[in-house]
Protein backbone atom coordinates (compact mmCIF):
# COMPACT_ATOMS: atom_id res chain seq x y z
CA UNK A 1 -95.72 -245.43 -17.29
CA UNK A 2 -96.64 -245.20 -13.81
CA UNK A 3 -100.02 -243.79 -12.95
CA UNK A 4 -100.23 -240.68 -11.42
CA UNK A 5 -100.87 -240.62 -8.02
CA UNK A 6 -103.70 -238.36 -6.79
CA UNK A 7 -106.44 -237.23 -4.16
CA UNK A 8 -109.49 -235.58 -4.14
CA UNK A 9 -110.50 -232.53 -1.36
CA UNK A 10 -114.20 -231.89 -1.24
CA UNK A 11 -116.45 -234.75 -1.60
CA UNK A 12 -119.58 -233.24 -2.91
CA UNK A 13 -122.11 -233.55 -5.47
CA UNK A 14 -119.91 -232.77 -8.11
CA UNK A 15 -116.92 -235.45 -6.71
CA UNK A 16 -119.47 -238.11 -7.01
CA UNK A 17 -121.29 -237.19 -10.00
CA UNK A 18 -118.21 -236.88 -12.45
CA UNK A 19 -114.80 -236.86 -11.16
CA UNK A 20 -114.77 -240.45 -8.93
CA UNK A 21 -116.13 -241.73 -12.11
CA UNK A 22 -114.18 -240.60 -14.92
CA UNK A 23 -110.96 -241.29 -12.27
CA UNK A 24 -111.96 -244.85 -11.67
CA UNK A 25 -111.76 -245.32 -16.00
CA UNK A 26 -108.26 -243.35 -16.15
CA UNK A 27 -105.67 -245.32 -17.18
CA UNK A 28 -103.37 -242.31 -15.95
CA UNK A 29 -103.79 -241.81 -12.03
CA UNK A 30 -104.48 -243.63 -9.27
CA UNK A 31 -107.15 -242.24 -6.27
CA UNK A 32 -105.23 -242.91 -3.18
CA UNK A 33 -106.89 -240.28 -0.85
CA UNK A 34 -109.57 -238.03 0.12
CA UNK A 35 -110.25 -235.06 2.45
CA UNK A 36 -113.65 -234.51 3.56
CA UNK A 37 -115.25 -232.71 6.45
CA UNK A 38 -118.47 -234.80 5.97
CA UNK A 39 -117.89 -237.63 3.59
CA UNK A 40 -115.11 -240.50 2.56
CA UNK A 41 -114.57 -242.02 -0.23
CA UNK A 42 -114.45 -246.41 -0.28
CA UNK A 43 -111.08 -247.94 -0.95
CA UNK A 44 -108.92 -244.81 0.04
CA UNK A 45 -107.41 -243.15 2.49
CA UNK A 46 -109.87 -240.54 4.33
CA UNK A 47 -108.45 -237.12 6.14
CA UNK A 48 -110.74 -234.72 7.66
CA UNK A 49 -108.41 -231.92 5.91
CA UNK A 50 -106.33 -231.12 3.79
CA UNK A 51 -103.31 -230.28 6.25
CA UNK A 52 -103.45 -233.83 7.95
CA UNK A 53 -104.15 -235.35 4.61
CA UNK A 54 -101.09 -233.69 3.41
CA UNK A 55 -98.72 -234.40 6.33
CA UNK A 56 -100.10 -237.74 7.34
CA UNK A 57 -101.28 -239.17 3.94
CA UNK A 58 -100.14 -241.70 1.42
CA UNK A 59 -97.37 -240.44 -1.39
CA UNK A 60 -99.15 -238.08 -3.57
CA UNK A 61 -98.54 -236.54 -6.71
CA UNK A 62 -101.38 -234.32 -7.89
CA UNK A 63 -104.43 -233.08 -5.80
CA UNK A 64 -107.93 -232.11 -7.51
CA UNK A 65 -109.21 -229.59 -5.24
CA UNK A 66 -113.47 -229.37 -5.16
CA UNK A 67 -114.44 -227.44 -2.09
CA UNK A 68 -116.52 -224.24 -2.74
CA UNK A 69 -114.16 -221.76 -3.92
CA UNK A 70 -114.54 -219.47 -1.08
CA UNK A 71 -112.74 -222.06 1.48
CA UNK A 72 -110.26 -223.49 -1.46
CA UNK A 73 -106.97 -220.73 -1.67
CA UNK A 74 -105.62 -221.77 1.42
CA UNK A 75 -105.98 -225.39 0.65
CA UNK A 76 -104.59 -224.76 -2.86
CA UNK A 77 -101.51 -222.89 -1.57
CA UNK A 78 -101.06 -225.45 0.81
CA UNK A 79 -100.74 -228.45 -1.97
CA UNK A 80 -98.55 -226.10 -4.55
CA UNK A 81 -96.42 -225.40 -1.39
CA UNK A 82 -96.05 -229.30 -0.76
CA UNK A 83 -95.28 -229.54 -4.60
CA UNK A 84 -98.80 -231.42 -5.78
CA UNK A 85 -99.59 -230.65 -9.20
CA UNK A 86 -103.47 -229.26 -8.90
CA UNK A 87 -106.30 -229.38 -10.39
CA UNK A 88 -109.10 -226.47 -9.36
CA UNK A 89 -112.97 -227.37 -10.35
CA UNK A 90 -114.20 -224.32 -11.88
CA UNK A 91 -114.47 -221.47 -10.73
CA UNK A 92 -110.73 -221.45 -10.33
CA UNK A 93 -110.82 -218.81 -7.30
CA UNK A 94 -112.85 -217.44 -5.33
CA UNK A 95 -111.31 -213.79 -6.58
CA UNK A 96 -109.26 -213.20 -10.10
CA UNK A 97 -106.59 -211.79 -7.95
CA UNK A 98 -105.84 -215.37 -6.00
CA UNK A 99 -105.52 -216.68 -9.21
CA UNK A 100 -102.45 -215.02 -10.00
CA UNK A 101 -101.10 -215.82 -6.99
CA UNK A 102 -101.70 -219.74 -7.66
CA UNK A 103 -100.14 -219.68 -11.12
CA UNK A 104 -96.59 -217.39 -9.42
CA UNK A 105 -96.74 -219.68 -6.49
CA UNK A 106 -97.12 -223.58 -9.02
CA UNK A 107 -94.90 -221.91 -11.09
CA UNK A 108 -92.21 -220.92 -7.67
CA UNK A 109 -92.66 -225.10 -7.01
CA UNK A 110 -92.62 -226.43 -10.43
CA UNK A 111 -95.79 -228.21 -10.16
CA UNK A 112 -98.46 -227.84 -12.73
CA UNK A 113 -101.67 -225.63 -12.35
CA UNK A 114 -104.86 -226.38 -14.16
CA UNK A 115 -107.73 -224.16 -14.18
CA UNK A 116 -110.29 -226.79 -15.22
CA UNK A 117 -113.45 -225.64 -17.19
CA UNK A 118 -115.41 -228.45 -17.85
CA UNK A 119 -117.53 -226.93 -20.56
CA UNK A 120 -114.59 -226.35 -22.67
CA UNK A 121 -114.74 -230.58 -23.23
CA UNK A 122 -118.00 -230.96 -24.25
CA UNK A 123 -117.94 -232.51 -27.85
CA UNK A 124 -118.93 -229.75 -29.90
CA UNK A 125 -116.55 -227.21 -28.28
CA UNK A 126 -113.52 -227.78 -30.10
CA UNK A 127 -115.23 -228.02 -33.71
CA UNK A 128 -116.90 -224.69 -32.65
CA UNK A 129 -113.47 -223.47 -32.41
CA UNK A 130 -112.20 -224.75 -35.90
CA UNK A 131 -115.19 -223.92 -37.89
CA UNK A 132 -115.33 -220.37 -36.39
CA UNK A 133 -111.89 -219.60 -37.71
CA UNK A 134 -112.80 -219.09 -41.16
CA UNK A 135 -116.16 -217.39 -40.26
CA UNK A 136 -116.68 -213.62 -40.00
CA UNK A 137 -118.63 -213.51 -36.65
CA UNK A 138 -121.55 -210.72 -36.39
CA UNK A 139 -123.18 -211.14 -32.64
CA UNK A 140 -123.38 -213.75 -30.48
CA UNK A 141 -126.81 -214.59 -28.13
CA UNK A 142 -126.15 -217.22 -24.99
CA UNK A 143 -129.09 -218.45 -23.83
CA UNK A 144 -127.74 -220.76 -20.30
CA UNK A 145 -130.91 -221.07 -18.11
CA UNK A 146 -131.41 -223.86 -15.28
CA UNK A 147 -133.37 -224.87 -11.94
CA UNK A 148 -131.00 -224.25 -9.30
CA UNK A 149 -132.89 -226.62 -7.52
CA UNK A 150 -132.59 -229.26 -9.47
CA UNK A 151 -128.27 -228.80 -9.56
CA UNK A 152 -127.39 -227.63 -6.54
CA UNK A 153 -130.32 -228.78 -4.05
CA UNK A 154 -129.74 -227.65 -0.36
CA UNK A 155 -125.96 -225.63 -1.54
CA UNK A 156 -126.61 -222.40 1.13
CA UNK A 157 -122.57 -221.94 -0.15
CA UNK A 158 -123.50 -220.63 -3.60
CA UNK A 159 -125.87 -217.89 -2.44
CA UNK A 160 -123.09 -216.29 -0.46
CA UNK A 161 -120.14 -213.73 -1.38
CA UNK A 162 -117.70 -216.10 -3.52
CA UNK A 163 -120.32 -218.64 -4.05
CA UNK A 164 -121.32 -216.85 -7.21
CA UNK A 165 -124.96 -217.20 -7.25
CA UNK A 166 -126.19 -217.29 -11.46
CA UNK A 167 -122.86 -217.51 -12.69
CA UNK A 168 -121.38 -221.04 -11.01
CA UNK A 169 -123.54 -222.15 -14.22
CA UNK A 170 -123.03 -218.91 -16.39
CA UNK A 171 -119.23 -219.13 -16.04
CA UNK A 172 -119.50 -222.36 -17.96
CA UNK A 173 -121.14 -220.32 -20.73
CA UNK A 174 -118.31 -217.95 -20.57
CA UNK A 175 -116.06 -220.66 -20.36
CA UNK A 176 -117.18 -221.84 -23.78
CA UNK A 177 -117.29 -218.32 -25.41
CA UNK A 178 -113.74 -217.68 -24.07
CA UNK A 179 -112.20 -220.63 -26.27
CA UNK A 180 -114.50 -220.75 -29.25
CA UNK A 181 -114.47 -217.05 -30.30
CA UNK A 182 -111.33 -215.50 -31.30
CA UNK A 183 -110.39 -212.03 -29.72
CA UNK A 184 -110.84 -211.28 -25.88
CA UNK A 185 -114.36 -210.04 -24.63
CA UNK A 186 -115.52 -207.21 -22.61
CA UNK A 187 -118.12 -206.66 -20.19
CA UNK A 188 -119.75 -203.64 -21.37
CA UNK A 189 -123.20 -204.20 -19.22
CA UNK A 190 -124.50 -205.88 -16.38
CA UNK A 191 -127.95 -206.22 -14.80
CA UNK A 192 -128.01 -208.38 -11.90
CA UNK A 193 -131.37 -209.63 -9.99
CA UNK A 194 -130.47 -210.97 -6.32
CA UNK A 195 -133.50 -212.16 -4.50
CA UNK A 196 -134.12 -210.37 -1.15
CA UNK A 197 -132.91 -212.92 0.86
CA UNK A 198 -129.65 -213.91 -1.20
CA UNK A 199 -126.18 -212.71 -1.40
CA UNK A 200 -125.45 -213.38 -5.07
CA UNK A 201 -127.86 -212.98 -7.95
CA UNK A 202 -130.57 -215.64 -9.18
CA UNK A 203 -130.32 -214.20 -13.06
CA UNK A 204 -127.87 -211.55 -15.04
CA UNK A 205 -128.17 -209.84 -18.34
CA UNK A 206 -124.70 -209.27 -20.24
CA UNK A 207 -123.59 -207.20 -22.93
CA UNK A 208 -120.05 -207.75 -23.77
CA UNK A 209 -118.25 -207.01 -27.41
CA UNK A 210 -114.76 -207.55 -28.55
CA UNK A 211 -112.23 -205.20 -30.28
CA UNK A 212 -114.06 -206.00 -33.97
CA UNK A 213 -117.21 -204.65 -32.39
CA UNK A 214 -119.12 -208.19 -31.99
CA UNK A 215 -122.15 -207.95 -29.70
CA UNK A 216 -122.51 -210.64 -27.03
CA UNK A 217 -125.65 -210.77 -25.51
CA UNK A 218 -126.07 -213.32 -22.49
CA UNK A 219 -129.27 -214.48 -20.61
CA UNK A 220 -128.11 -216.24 -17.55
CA UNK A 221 -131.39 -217.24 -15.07
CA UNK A 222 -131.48 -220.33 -12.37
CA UNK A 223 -135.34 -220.12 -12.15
CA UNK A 224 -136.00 -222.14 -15.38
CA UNK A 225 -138.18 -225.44 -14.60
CA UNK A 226 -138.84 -228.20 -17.19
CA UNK A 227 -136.24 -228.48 -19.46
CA UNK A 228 -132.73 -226.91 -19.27
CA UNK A 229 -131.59 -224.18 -21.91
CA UNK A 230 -127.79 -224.10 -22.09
CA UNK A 231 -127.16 -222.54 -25.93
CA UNK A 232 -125.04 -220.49 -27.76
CA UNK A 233 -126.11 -218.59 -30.86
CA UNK A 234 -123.46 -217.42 -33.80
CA UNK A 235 -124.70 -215.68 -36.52
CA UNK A 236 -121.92 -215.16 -39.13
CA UNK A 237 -121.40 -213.85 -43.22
CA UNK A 238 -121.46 -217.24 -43.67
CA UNK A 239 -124.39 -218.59 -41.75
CA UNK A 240 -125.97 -219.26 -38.43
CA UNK A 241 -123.95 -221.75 -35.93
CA UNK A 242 -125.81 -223.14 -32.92
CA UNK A 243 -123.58 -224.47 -29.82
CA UNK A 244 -126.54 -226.41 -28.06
CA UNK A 245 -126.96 -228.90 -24.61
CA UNK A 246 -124.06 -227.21 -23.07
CA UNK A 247 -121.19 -227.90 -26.03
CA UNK A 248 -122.62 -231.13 -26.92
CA UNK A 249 -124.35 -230.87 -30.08
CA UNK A 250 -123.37 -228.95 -33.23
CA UNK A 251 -125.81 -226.80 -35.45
CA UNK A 252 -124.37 -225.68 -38.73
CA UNK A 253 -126.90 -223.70 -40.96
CA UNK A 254 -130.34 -225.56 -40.84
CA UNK A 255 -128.23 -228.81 -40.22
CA UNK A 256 -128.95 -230.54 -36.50
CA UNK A 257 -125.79 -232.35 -35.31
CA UNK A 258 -125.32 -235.31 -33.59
CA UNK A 259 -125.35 -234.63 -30.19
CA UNK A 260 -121.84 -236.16 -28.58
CA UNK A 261 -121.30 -238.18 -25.74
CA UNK A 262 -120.96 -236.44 -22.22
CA UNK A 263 -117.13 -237.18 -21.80
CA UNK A 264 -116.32 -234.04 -20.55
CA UNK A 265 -114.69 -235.16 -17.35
CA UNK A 266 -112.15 -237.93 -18.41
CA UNK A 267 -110.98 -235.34 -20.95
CA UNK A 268 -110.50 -233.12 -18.28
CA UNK A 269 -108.73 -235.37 -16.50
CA UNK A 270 -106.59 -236.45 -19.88
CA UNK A 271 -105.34 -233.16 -20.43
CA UNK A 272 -104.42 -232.70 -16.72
CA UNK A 273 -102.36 -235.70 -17.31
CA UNK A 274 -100.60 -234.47 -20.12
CA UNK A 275 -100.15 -230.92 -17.81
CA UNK A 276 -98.34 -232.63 -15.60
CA UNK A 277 -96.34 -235.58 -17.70
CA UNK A 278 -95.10 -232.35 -19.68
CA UNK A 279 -94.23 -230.03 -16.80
CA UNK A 280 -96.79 -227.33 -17.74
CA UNK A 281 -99.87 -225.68 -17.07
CA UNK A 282 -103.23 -224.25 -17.91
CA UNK A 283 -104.23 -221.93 -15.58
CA UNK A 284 -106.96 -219.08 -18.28
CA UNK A 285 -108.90 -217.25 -15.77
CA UNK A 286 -110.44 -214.93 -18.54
CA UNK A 287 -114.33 -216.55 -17.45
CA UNK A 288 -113.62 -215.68 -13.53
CA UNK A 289 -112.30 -212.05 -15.32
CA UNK A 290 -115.48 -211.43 -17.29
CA UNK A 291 -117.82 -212.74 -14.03
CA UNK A 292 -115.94 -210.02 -11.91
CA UNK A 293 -116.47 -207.31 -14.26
CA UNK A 294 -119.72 -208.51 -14.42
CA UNK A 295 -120.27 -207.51 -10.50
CA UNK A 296 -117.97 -204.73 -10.86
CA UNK A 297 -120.47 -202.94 -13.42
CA UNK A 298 -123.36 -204.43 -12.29
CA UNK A 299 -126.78 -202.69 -12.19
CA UNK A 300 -128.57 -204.64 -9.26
CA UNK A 301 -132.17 -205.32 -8.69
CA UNK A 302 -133.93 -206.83 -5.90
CA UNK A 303 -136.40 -209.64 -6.64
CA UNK A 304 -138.77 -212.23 -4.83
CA UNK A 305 -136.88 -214.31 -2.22
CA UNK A 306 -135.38 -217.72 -2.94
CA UNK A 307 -136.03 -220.90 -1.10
CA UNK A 308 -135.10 -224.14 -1.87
């Protein structure tokens, strides 16, 4: 089977940390190009954007889109609209509402849309999921605090309106909460603390329940030095399960789990493969839906300003 031609738009941190690696060991596509205001990529073709990439450019068949979301609807609409199949790194939008309009316009084209979220391919994830299924679930408690410094050094982008401050991280939380537990979540309360020189907030306190009554309680903060906190807590009828390191490592009862491999990428990029061998999509924005409510009932408090 031929590989599946693709490029990459936005070579950033995140490009080069995970998804030029876990490309370069898929046996399903082939990089061919990349669009970059500042950057190139070796052995490829390089565009400045996406428009000359896409009229100028080698044959494509997929494009993984990785600019900050506030610059990437255009540039999505643009690839459906040239029918790529496309991947969006997470958040999927920069709004829920362009969202929608990506998964009428892929589905207009017949190309495949995949809202990517990472998180959900951590090891532990998907036995969360099973084992949860025969549990009665009493409250969850996410603990997901990080140094912003220390991720996204220098990134001006994720302090402004779309760049979503706290939650770029946070989402991934939600991300994870949004597959493993099994009825929809609401926000119910938000408090929000946006340092005094900063467009988005630096921390957020959550309250969110289900239909069953569950309370979710979620500590999000960027401020955290030393080592990183990125846990979920599920107490249940039948015992306490711990979702630690981000999805990696399981904690059943008093049990520690083996902490699994970080291979979260070149599953991502498997299952976009299968997306598009099979003609389909996976485009849940229920994370971005919980982070806008999240804003939309937010309770906002000024704090000390931020500098990197």
């Amino acid at each position: 089977m031929a590989p599946i031609r693709i490029a990459v738009v936005g070579v950033g941190k995140i490009v080069r940390d995970q998804h030029l690696p876990a490309l370069a060991e898929s046996p399903d596509f082939e990089l061919v190009a990349a669009a970059s205001r500042n950057a190139t990529v070796d052995g490829v073709a390089n565009f400045k954007t996406i428009e000359a990439m896409l009229a100028d450019g080698p044959a494509l068949d997929a494009v993984a889109l990785c600019m900050p979301p506030q610059v990437r609807f255009p540039a999505a609409l643009a690839s459906l609209r040239h029918g790529k199949h496309l991947l969006l790194e997470k958040p999927p939008g920069a709004t829920v509402g362009e969202v929608a309009i990506l998964k009428e316009v892929a589905a207009q084209h017949g190309c495949s849309l995949f809202a990517s979220w990472h998180s959900r391919h951590a090891g532990a994830v998907e036995p969360a999921r099973r084992l949860l299924q025969d549990r009665e679930i009493t409250s969850v408690q996410v603990t997901w605090k990080e140094d912003v410094r220390r991720w996204h050094p220098g990134q001006d982008w994720i302090w402004q309106p779309g760049g979503l401050g706290v939650f770029d991280p946070g989402i991934n939380a939600l991300s994870i909460l949004t597959a493993i537990l099994p009825r929809r979540l609401t926000v119910t309360t938000s408090k929000l603390s946006f340092p005094a020189n900063r467009q988005a907030p630096i921390a957020a306190e959550l309250s969110l329940t289900d239909d069953a009554g569950i309370a979710v309680e979620a500590a999000l903060d960027w401020r955290q030095t030393g080592p990183q906190t990125w846990d979920i807590a599920i107490e249940t009828r039948q015992g306490r399960v711990v979702l630690r390191d981000g999805g990696s490592r399981l904690t059943v009862g008093t049990e520690e789990g083996t902490a699994h491999p970080d291979r979260e990428y070149p599953s991502l990029y498997a299952h976009f493969a299968r997306l598009v061998r099979s003609a389909s999509s996976d485009a849940d924005a229920s994370p971005l839906e919980l982070v806008a409510d999240a804003f939309l009932l937010g309770e906002g408090a000024s704090v000390e300003p931020f500098e990197f």
